[in-house]
Protein backbone atom coordinates (compact mmCIF):
# COMPACT_ATOMS: atom_id res chain seq x y z
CA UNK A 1 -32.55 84.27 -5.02
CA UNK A 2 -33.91 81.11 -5.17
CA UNK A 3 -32.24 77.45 -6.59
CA UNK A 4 -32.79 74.22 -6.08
CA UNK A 5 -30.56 71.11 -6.59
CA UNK A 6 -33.38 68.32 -7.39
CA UNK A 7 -32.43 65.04 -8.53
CA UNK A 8 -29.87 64.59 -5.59
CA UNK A 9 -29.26 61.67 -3.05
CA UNK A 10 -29.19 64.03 0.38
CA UNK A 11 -26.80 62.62 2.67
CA UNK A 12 -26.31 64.23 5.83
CA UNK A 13 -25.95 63.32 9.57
CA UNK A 14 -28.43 60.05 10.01
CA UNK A 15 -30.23 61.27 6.62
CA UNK A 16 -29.60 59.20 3.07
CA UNK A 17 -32.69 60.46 1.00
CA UNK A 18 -32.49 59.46 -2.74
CA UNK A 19 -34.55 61.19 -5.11
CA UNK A 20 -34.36 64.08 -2.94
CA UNK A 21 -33.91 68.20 -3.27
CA UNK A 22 -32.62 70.93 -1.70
CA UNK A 23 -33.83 74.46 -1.64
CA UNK A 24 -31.63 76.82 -0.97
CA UNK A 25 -32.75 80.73 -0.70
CA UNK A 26 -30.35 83.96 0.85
CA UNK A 27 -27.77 81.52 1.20
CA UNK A 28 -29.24 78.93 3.64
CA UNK A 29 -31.23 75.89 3.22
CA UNK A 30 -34.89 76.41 3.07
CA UNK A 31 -36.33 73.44 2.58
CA UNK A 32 -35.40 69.70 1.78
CA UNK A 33 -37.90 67.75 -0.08
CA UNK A 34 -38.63 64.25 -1.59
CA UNK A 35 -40.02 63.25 -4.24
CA UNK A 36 -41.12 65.00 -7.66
CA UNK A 37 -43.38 67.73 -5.82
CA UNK A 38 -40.74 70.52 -6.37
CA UNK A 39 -40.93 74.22 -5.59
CA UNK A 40 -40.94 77.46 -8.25
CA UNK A 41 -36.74 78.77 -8.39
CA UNK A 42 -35.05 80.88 -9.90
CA UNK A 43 -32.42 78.80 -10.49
CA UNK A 44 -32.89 74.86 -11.19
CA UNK A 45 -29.81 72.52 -10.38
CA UNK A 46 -30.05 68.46 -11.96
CA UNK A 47 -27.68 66.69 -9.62
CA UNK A 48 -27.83 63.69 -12.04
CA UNK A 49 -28.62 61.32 -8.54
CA UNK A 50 -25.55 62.30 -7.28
CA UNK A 51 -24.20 63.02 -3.99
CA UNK A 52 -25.32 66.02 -2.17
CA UNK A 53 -23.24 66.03 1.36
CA UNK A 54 -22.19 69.20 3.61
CA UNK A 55 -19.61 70.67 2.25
CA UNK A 56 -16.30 69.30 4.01
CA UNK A 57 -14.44 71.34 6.72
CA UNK A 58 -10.59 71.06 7.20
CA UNK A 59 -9.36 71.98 10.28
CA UNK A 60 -6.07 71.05 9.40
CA UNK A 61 -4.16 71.51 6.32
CA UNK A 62 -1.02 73.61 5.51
CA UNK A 63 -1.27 74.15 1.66
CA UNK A 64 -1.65 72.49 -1.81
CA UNK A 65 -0.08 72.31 -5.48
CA UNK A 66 3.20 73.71 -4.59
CA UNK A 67 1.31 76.66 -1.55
CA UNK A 68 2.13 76.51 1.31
CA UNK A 69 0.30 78.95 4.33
CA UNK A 70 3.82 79.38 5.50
CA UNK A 71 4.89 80.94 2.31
CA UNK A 72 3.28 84.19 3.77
CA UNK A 73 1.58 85.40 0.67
CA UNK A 74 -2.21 86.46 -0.25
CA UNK A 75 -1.51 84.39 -3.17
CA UNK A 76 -0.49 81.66 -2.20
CA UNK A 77 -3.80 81.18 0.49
CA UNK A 78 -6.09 81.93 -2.60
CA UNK A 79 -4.10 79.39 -4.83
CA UNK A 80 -4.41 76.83 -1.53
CA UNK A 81 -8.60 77.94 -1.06
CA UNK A 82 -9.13 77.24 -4.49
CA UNK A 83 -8.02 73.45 -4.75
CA UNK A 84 -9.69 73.27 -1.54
CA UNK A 85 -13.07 73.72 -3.10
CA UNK A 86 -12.45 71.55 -5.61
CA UNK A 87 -11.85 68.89 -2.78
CA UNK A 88 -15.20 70.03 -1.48
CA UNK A 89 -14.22 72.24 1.21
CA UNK A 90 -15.96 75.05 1.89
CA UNK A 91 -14.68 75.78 5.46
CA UNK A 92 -10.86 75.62 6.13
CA UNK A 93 -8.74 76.54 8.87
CA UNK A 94 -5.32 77.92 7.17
CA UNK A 95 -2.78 76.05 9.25
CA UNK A 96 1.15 77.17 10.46
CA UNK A 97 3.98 75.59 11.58
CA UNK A 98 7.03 76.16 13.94
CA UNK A 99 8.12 79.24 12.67
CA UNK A 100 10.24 82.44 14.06
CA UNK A 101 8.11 84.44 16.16
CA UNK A 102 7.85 86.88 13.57
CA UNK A 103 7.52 85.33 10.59
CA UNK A 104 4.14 83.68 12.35
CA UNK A 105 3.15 87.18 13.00
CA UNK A 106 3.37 88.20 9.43
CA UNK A 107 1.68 84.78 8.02
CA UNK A 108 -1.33 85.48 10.26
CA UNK A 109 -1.55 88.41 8.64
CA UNK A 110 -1.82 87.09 5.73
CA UNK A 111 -4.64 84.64 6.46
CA UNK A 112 -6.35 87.64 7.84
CA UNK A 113 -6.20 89.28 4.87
CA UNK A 114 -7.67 85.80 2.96
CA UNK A 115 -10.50 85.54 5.23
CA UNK A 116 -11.74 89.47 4.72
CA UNK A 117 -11.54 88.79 1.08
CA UNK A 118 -13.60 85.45 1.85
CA UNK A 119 -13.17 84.53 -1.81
CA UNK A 120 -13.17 80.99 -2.02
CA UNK A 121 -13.37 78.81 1.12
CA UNK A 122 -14.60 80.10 4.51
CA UNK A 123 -11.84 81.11 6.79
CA UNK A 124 -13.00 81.88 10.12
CA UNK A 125 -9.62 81.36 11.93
CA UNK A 126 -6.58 79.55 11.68
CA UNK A 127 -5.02 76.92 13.38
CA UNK A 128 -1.71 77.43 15.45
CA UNK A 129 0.16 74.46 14.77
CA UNK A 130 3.61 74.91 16.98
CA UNK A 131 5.43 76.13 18.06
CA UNK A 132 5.04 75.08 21.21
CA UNK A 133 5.35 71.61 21.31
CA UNK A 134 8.18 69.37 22.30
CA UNK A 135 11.56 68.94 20.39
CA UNK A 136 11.96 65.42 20.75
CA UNK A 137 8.32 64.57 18.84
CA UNK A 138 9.13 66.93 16.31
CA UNK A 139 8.56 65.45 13.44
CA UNK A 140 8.22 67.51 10.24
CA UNK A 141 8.19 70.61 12.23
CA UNK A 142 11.20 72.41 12.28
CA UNK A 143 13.02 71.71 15.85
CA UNK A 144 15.23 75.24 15.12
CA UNK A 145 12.24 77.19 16.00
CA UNK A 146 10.61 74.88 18.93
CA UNK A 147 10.30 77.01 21.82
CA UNK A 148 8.51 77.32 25.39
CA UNK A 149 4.63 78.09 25.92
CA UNK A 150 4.05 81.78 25.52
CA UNK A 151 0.84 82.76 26.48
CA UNK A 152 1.58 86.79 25.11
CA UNK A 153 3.17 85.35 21.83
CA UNK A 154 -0.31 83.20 21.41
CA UNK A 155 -2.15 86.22 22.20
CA UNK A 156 -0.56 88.44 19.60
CA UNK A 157 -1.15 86.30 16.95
CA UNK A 158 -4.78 85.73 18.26
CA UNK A 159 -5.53 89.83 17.73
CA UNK A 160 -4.15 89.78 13.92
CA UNK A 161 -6.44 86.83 13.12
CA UNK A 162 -8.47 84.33 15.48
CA UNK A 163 -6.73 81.33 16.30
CA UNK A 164 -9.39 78.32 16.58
CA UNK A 165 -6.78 75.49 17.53
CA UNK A 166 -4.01 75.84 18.79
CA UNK A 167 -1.70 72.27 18.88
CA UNK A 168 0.60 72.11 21.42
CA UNK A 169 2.50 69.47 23.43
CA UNK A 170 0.69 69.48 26.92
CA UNK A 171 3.84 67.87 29.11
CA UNK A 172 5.71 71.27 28.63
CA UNK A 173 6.50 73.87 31.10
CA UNK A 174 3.95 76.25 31.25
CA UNK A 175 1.49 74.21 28.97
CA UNK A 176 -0.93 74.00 31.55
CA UNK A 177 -1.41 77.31 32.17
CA UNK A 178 -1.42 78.22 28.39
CA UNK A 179 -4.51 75.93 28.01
CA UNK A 180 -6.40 77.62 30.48
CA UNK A 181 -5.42 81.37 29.23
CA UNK A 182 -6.56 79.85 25.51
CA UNK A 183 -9.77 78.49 26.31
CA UNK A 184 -10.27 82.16 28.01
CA UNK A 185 -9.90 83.13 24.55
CA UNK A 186 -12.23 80.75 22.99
CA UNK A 187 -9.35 78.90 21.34
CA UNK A 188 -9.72 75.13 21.18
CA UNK A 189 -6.44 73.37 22.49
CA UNK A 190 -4.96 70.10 21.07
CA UNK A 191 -2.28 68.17 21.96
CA UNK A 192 0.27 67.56 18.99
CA UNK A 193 4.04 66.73 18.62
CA UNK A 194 4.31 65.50 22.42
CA UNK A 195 6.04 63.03 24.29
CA UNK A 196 2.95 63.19 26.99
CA UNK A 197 2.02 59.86 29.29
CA UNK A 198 -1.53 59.57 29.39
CA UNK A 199 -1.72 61.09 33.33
CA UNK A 200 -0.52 64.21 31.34
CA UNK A 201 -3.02 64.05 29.04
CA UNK A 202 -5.51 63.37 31.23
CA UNK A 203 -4.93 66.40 33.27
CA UNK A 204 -4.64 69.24 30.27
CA UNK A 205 -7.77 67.91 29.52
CA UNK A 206 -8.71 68.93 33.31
CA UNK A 207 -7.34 72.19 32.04
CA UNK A 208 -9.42 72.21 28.71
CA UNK A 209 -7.56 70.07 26.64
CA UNK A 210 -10.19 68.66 23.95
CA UNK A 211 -8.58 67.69 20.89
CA UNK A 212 -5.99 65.28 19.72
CA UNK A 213 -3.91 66.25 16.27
CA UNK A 214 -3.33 64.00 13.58
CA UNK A 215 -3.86 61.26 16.16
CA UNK A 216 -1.27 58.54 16.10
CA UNK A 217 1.69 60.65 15.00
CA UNK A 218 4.23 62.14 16.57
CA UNK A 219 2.84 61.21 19.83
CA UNK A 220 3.61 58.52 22.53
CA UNK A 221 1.89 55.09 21.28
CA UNK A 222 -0.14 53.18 22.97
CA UNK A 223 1.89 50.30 25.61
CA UNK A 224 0.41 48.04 27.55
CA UNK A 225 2.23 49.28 30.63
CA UNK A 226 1.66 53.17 29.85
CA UNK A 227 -1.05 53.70 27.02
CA UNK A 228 0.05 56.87 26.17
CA UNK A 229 -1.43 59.81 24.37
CA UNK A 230 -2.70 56.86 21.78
CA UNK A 231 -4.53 54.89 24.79
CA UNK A 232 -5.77 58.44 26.47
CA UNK A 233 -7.50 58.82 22.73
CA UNK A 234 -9.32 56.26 23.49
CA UNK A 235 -11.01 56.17 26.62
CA UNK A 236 -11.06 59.52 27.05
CA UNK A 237 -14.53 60.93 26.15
CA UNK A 238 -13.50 64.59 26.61
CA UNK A 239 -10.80 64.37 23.71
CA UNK A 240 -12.35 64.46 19.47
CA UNK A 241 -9.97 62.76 17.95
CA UNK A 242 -8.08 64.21 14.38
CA UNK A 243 -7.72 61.40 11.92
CA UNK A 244 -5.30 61.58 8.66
CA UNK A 245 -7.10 59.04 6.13
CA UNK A 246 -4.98 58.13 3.82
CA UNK A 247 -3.81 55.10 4.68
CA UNK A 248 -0.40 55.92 5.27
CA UNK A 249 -0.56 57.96 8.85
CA UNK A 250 -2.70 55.95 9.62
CA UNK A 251 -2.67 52.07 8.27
CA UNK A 252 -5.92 50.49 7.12
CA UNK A 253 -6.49 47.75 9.87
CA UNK A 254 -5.41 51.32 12.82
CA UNK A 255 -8.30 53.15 10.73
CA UNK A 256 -10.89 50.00 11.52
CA UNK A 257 -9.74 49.68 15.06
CA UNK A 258 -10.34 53.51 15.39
CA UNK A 259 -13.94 53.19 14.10
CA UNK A 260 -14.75 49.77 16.18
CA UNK A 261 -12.88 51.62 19.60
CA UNK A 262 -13.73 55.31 19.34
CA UNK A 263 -17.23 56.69 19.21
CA UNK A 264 -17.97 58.22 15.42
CA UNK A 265 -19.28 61.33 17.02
CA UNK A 266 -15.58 61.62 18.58
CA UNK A 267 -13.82 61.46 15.16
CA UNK A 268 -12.80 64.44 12.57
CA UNK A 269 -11.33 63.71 9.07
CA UNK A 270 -8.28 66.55 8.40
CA UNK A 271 -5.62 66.21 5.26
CA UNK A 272 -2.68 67.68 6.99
CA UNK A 273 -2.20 68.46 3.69
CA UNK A 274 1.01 70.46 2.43
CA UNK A 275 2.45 71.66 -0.83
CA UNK A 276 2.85 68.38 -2.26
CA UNK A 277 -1.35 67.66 -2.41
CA UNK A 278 -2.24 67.67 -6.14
CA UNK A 279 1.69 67.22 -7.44
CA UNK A 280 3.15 64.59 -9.06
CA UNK A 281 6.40 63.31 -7.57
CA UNK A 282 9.44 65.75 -7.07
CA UNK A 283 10.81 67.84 -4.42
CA UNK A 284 9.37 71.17 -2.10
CA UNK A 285 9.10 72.09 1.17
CA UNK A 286 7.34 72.31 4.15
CA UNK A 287 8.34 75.04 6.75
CA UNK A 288 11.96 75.60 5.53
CA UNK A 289 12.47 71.59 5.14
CA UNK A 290 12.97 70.33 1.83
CA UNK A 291 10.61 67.22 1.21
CA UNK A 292 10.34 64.52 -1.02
CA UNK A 293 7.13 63.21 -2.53
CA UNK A 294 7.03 60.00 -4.07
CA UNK A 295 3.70 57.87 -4.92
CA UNK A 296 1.80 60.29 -2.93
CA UNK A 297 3.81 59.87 -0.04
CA UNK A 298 5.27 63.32 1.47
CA UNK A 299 8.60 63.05 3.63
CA UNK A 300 11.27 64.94 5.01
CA UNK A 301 14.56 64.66 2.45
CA UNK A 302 16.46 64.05 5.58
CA UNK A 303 15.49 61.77 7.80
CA UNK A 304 12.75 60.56 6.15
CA UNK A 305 9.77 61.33 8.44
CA UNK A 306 6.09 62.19 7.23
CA UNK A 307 5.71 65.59 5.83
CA UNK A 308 2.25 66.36 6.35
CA UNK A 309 0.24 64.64 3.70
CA UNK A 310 -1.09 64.84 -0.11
CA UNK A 311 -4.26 63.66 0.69
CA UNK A 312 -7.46 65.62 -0.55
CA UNK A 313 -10.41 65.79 1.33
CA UNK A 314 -12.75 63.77 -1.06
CA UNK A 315 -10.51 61.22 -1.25
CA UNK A 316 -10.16 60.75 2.51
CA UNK A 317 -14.00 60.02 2.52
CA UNK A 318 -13.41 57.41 -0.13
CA UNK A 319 -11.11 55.93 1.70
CA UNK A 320 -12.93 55.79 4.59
CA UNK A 321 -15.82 54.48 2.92
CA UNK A 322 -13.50 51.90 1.30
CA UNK A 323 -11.92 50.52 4.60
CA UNK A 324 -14.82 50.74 7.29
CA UNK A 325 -17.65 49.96 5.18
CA UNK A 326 -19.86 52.26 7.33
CA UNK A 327 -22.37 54.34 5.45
CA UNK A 328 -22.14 57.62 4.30
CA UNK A 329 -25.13 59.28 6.76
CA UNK A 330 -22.49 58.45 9.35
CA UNK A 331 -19.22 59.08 7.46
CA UNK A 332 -20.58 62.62 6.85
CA UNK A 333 -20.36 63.15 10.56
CA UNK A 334 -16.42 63.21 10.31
CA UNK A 335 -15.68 65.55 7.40
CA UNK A 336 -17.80 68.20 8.68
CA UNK A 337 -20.32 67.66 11.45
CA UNK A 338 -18.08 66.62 14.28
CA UNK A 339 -15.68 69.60 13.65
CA UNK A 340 -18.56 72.23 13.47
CA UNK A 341 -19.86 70.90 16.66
CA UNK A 342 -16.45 70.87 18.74
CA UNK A 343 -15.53 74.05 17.73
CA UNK A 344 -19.27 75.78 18.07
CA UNK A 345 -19.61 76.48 14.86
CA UNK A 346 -23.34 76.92 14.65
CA UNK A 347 -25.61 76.60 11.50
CA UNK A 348 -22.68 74.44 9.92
CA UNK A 349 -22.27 71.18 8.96
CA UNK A 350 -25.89 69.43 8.11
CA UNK A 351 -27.81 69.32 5.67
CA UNK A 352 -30.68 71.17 7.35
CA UNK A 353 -33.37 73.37 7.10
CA UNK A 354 -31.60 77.14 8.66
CA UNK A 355 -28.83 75.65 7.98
CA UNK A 356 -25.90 77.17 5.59
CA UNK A 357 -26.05 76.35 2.10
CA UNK A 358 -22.74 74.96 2.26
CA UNK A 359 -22.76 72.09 0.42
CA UNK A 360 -20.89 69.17 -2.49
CA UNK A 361 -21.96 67.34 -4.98
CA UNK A 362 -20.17 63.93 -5.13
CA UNK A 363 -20.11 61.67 -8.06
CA UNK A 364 -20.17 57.72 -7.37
CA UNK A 365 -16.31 57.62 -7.40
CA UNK A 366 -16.36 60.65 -5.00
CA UNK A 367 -14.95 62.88 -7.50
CA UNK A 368 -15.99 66.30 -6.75
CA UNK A 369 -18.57 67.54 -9.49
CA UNK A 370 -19.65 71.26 -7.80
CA UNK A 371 -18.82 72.81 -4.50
CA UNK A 372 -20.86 75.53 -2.67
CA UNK A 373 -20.46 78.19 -0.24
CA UNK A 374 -23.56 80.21 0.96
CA UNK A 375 -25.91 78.30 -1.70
CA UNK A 376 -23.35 79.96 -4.44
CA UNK A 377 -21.43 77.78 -6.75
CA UNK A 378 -17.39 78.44 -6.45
C-alpha cells in the first residue's frame, strides 16, 4: 500500500519544505519530495498546504475528558488514546500516580492490555509517576500512599508492562540505588516531586539520573545561594528537561528564559494532562483527590495546588510558537524528536526517509486536521 500526502508544508527537525510530499509505503516513509514531480499511489492525500509534522509523543499525561489511567479500566485508556490522536499524538506513555501498591499493579495491567490491542496511539510503556518521591513536594499526588524506594515493587510492575520513566525524588533513602537497578532495566529515571539541592541532583545523575519532570514544579527553585533542582536544570547537560506549556506551570516570560538558557535539543513538551483536558469547568479527580477546573486551570479542591493540567498537545505547540517566536523546524524537536532520542526510540520522531509514518497534519491555527500511526489514518 502506497499513499502520498502532496500539497503539504513538511516540517521536521531543521526541515520546513513548502510545496512538499510525503510517500509513505508498509507503514514508513519512503520518500519525501518537492515540487509537482509526484509518484504513482494507491492512495492520494491533498494536505491543502497544511502542516505535515511528526506526530507528537507524550511522555507524560494521566488521562483526558473525564479518564483517568488511574481509573484502572481498558476503557477508560482507549477513551484517553483516542483524544490523544486527535491532539496529534501518536506515541503516549500512559502515566500513574501514587497509588497502593496494588492498585498500581492492577492499572499496569491495564495499560498492558491497551498497548497489545495497540488501537489508537502507540503505547510502548508507561511511565511510573510515584510513588516514590518525597511527601513534603507532594503536590497533587496523594501523600497517603508516598512511600520508600522499592526496587522489587518497581520491578514487579516493570514485568506486567515496561516502565520507560520512572519519576522519583532522588534525595530519598535508597533512591540512589533504585536509579542504578532501573537503568539496569532500561528504565529512564527522572527526578519529580523532590525537595533535592542541586549536589543531590547532581549525583543521581552520577547514578543515571537523566530527566527532570514537569520542570519547575514541585521541586526546589532556583536561589541564588543554592540553585536547586531548577538551577541543576540548567547547567546540567546530562538532564532533558520536561516542560508543561501552557502558560500556567510554567509562566510565559519562565518559558522564554527556558528557551534563551537551556539548549532546544535538551527540552521535551508533555501535557501532564488529567481528566479535566477537553472539559468544561466542574469538578473530578485525580488519584482519589477531588479537583476543581476552572478556565482551564486544574487544582486540588483542597488546598488549591495544580492538578496536572488540561492542556492538549497541539495547543502546547501553539503556545510555544506564540511565546518564543522560534520556528517550527525547531519547535518540532520538543514534541517528538527530543523524547524519541532520550529514550532510544529509534525510527521515531522525523520526518524521514525509513522513518515511521507517524505523522499530523496541522492547520494554520494548529488545529489538528488528521493524525497517523504507521502511515494509517486514526
Amino acid at each position: 500500500m502506497r499513499t502520498l500526502i502532496h500539497n503539504a508544508r513538511v516540517v521536521s527537525p531543521d526541515l520546513d519544505l513548502p510545496n512538499a510530499a510525503v510517500l509513505i509505503e508498509d507503514g514508513r516513509i519512503a520518500a519525501i519530495i518537492e515540487g509537482n514531480n509526484l509518484p504513482t499511489a494507491d492512495e492520494k492525500i491533498n494536505a491543502h498546504s497544511r502542516f505535515l509534522m511528526p506526530g507528537f509523543i507524550d511522555i507524560h499525561s494521566h488521562g483526558a475528558d473525564g479518564a483517568d489511567v488511574c481509573d484502572d479500566s481498558l476503557e477508560a485508556l482507549e477513551h484517553i488514546g483516542k483524544r490523544k490522536l486527535q491532539e496529534g499524538v501518536t506515541t503516549w506513555l500512559p502515566t500513574t500516580l501514587t497509588l497502593p501498591k496494588e492498585r498500581l499493579k492492577s492499572v499496569a495491567g491495564k495499560i498492558a492490555k491497551y498497548a497489545a490491542e495497540a488501537k489508537f496511539t502507540r503505547c510502548p510503556g508507561m511511565h511510573v509517576e510515584g510513588p516514590f518521591i518525597n511527601k513534603e513536594r507532594a503536590g497533587a499526588q496523594n501523600p497517603q500512599f508516598v512511600r520508600a524506594p522499592d526496587f522489587a515493587e518497581l520491578e514487579d510492575l516493570h514485568e506486567i508492562m515496561p516502565a520507560s520513566i520512572l519519576s522519583l525524588a532522588p534525595e530519598m533513602k535508597g533512591a540512589i540505588e533504585l536509579i542504578k537497578g532501573s537503568r539496569a532495566l532500561g528504565i529512564t529515571c527522572s527526578a519529580a516531586h523532590t525537595a533535592a539541592t542541586a549536589a543531590q541532583i547532581f549525583a543521581a545523575c552520577d547514578a543515571g539520573l537523566t530527566h527532570l519532570t514537569h520542570y519547575g514544579n514541585a521541586m526546589t527553585p532556583l536561589h541564588h545561594r543554592e540553585i536547586g533542582v531548577v538551577g541543576a536544570g540548567m547547567v546540567d547537560e546530562r538532564l532533558m528537561i520536561e516542560l508543561i506549556t501552557d502558560g500556567i506551570h510554567l509562566s510565559p516570560d519562565m518559558l522564554r528564559l527556558v528557551f534563551t538558557t537551556i539548549p532546544i535539543e535538551r527540552l521535551m513538551m508533555i501535557t501532564d494532562s488529567m481528566a479535566a483536558s477537553w472539559m468544561e469547568n466542574g469538578e473530578t479527580s485525580l488519584g482519589g483527590l477531588a479537583v476543581t477546573v476552572e478556565d482551564g486551570v486544574a487544582r486540588l479542591k483542597e488546598g488549591g495546588a495544580l492538578a496536572g493540567s488540561a492542556l492538549k498537545m497541539n495547543e502546547g505547540l501553539r503556545n510555544l510558537a506564540h511565546i518564543t517566536g522560534l520556528p517550527l523546524a525547531e519547535l518540532t524537536k520538543v514534541c517528538s524528536w527530543n523524547q524519541a532520542r532520550s529514550l532510544g526510540w529509534e525510527g521515531f520522531g522525523k520526518i524521514v526517509r525509513g522513518y515511521h509514518a507517524d505523522l499530523v497534519l496541522l492547520d494554520d491555527d494548529f488545529s489538528v486536521s488528521k493524525t497517523f500511526v504507521g502511515g494509517e489514518e486514526r
